[in-house]
C-alpha atoms as a PDB file:
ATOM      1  CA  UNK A   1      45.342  -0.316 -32.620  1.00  0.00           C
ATOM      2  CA  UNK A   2      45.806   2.186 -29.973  1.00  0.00           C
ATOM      3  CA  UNK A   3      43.215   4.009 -31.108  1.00  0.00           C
ATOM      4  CA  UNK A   4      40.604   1.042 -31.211  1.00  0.00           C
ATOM      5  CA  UNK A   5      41.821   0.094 -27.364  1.00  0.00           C
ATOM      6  CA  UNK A   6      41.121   3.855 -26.234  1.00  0.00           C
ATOM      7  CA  UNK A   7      37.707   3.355 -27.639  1.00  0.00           C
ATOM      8  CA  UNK A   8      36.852   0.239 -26.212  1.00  0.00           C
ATOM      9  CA  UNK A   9      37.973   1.280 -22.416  1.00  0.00           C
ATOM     10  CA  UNK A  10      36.532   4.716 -22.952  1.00  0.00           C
ATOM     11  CA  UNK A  11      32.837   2.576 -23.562  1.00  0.00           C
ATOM     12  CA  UNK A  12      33.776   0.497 -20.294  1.00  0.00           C
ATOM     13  CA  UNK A  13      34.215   3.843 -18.462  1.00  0.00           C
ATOM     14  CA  UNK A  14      31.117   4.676 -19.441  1.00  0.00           C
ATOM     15  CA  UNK A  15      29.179   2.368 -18.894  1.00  0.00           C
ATOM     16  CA  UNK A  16      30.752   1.937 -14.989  1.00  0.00           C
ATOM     17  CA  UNK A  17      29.999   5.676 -14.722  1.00  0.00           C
ATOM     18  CA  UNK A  18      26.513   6.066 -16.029  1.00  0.00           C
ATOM     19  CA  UNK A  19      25.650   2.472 -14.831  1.00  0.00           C
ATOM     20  CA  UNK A  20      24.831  -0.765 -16.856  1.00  0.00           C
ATOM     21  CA  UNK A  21      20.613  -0.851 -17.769  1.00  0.00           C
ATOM     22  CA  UNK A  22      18.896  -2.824 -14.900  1.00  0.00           C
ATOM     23  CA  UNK A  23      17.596  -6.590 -16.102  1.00  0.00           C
ATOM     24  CA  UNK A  24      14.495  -7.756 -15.606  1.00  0.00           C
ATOM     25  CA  UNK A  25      13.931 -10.454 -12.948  1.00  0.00           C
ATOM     26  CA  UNK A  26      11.654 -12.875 -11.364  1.00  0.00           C
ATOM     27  CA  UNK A  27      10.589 -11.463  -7.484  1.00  0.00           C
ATOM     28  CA  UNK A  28      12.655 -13.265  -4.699  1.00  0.00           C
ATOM     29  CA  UNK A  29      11.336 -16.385  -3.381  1.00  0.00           C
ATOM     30  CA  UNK A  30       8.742 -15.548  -0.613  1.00  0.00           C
ATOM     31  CA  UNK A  31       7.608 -12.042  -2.577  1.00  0.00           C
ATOM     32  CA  UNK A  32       3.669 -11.639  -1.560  1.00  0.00           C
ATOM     33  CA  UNK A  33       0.665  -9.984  -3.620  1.00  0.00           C
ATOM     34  CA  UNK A  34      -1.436  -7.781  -3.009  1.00  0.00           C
ATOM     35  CA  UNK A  35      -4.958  -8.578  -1.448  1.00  0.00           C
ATOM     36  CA  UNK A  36      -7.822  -9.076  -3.591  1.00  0.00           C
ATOM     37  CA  UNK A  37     -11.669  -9.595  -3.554  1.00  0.00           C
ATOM     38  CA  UNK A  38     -11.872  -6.819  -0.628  1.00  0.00           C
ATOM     39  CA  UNK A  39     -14.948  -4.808   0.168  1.00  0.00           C
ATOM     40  CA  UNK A  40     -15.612  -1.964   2.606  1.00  0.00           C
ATOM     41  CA  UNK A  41     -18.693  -0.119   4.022  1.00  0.00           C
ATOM     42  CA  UNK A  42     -20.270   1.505   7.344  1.00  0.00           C
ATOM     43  CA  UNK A  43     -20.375  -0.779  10.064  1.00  0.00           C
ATOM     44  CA  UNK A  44     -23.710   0.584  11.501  1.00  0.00           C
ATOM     45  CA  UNK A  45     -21.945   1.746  14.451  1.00  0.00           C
ATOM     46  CA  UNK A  46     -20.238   5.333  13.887  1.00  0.00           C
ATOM     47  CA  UNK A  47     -17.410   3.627  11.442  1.00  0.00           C
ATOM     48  CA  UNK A  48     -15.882   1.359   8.626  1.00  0.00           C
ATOM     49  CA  UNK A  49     -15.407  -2.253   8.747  1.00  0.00           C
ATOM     50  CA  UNK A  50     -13.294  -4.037   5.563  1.00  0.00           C
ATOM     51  CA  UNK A  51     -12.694  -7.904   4.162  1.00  0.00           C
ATOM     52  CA  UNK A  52     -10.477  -9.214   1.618  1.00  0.00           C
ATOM     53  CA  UNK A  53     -11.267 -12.592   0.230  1.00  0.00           C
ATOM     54  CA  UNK A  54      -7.943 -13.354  -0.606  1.00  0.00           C
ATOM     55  CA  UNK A  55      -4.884 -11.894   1.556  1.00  0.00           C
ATOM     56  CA  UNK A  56      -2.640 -13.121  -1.226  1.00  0.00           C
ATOM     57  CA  UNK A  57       0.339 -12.878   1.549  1.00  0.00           C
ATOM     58  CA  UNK A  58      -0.598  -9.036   1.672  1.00  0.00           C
ATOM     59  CA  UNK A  59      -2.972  -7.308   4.696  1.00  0.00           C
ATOM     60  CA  UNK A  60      -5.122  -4.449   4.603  1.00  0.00           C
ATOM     61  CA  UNK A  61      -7.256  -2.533   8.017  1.00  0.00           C
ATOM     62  CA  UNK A  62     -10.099  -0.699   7.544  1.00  0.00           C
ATOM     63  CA  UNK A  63     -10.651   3.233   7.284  1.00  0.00           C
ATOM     64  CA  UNK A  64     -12.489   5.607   7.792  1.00  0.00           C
ATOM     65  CA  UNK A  65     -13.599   9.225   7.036  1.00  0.00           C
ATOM     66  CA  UNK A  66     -15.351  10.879  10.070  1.00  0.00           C
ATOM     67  CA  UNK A  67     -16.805  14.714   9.925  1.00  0.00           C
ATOM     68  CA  UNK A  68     -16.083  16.682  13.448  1.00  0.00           C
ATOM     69  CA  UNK A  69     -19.053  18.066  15.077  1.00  0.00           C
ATOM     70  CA  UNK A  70     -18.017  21.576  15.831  1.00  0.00           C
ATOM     71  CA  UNK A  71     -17.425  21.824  12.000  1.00  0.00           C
ATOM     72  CA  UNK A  72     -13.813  22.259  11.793  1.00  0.00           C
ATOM     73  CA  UNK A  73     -13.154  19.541   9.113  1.00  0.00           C
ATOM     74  CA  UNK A  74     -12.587  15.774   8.575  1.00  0.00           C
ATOM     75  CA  UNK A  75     -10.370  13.320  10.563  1.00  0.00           C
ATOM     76  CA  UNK A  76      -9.118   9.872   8.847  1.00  0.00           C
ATOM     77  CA  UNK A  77      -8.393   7.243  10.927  1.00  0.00           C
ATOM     78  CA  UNK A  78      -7.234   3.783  10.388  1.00  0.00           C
ATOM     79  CA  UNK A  79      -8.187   0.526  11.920  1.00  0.00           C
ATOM     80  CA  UNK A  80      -4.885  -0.347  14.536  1.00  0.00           C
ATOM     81  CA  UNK A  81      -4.522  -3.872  13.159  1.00  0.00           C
ATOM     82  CA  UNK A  82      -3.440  -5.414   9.506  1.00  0.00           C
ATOM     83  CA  UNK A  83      -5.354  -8.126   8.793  1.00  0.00           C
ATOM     84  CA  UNK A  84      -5.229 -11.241   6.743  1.00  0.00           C
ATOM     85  CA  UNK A  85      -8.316 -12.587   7.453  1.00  0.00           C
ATOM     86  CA  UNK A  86     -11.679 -11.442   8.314  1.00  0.00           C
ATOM     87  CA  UNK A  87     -13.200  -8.707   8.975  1.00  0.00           C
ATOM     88  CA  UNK A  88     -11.435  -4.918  10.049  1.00  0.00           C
ATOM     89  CA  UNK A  89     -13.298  -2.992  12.161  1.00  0.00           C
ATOM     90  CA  UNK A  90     -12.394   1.376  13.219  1.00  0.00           C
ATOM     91  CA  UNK A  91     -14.535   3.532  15.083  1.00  0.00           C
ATOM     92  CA  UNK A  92     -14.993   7.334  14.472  1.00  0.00           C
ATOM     93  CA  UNK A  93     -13.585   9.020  17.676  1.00  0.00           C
ATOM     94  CA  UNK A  94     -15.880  10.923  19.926  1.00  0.00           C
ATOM     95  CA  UNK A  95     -17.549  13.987  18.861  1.00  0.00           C
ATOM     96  CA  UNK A  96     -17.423  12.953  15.574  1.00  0.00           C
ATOM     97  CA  UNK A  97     -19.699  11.329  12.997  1.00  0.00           C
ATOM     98  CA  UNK A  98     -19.041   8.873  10.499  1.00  0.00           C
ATOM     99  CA  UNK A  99     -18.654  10.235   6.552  1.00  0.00           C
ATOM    100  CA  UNK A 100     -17.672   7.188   4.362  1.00  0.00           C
ATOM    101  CA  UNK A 101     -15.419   3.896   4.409  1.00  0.00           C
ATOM    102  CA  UNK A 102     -12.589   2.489   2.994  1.00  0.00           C
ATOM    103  CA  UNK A 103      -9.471   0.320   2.999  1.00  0.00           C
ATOM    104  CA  UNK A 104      -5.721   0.236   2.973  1.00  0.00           C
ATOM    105  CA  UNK A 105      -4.033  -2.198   1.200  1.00  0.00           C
ATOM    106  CA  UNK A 106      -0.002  -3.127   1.339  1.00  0.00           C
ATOM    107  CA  UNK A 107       1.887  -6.479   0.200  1.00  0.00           C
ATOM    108  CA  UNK A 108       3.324  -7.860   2.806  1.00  0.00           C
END
């Protein structure tokens, strides 16, 4: 018998040490997705503008790639607001010009 007990809290040490496997579980009440039915382009004006159909609880801001005009590279830059709705609008900064759009997503 002594030996069976040393087994069985020899397993529970184990287990405490190495740590139980994680169950699978619903999200909390309140979780949000992730926005969907989003497009992006040039706004015609020296940037990016972006919509989402469907915020899903999530936002997402425009962005934009913009090429520097004494040819020392790109610069990224991000709309300042998340949206929800509507449209996102960013703006190349001076002596730049605009190179291509996109968005940024995130779920809450």
């Amino acid at each position: 018998m002594k030996k069976w007990s040393t087994l069985v809290t020899g397993s529970l040490v184990a287990a405490f040490s190495l740590g139980f496997q994680g169950v699978a579980s619903a999200a909390p009440t309140g979780a949000t997705g992730w926005p969907t039915g989003c497009t992006y382009s040039s706004n015609s004006n020296n940037g990016a503008q972006a919509n989402c159909s469907n915020s899903n609880g999530g936002h997402y801001k425009a962005t934009a790639i913009c090429n520097r005009l004494d040819a020392a590279g790109q610069i990224a830059v991000d709309a300042p607001t998340w949206r929800s709705s509507g449209w996102s609008n960013v703006f190349c900064p001076p002596l730049t010009v605009f190179s291509s759009a996109g968005i940024v997503t995130k779920s809450t």
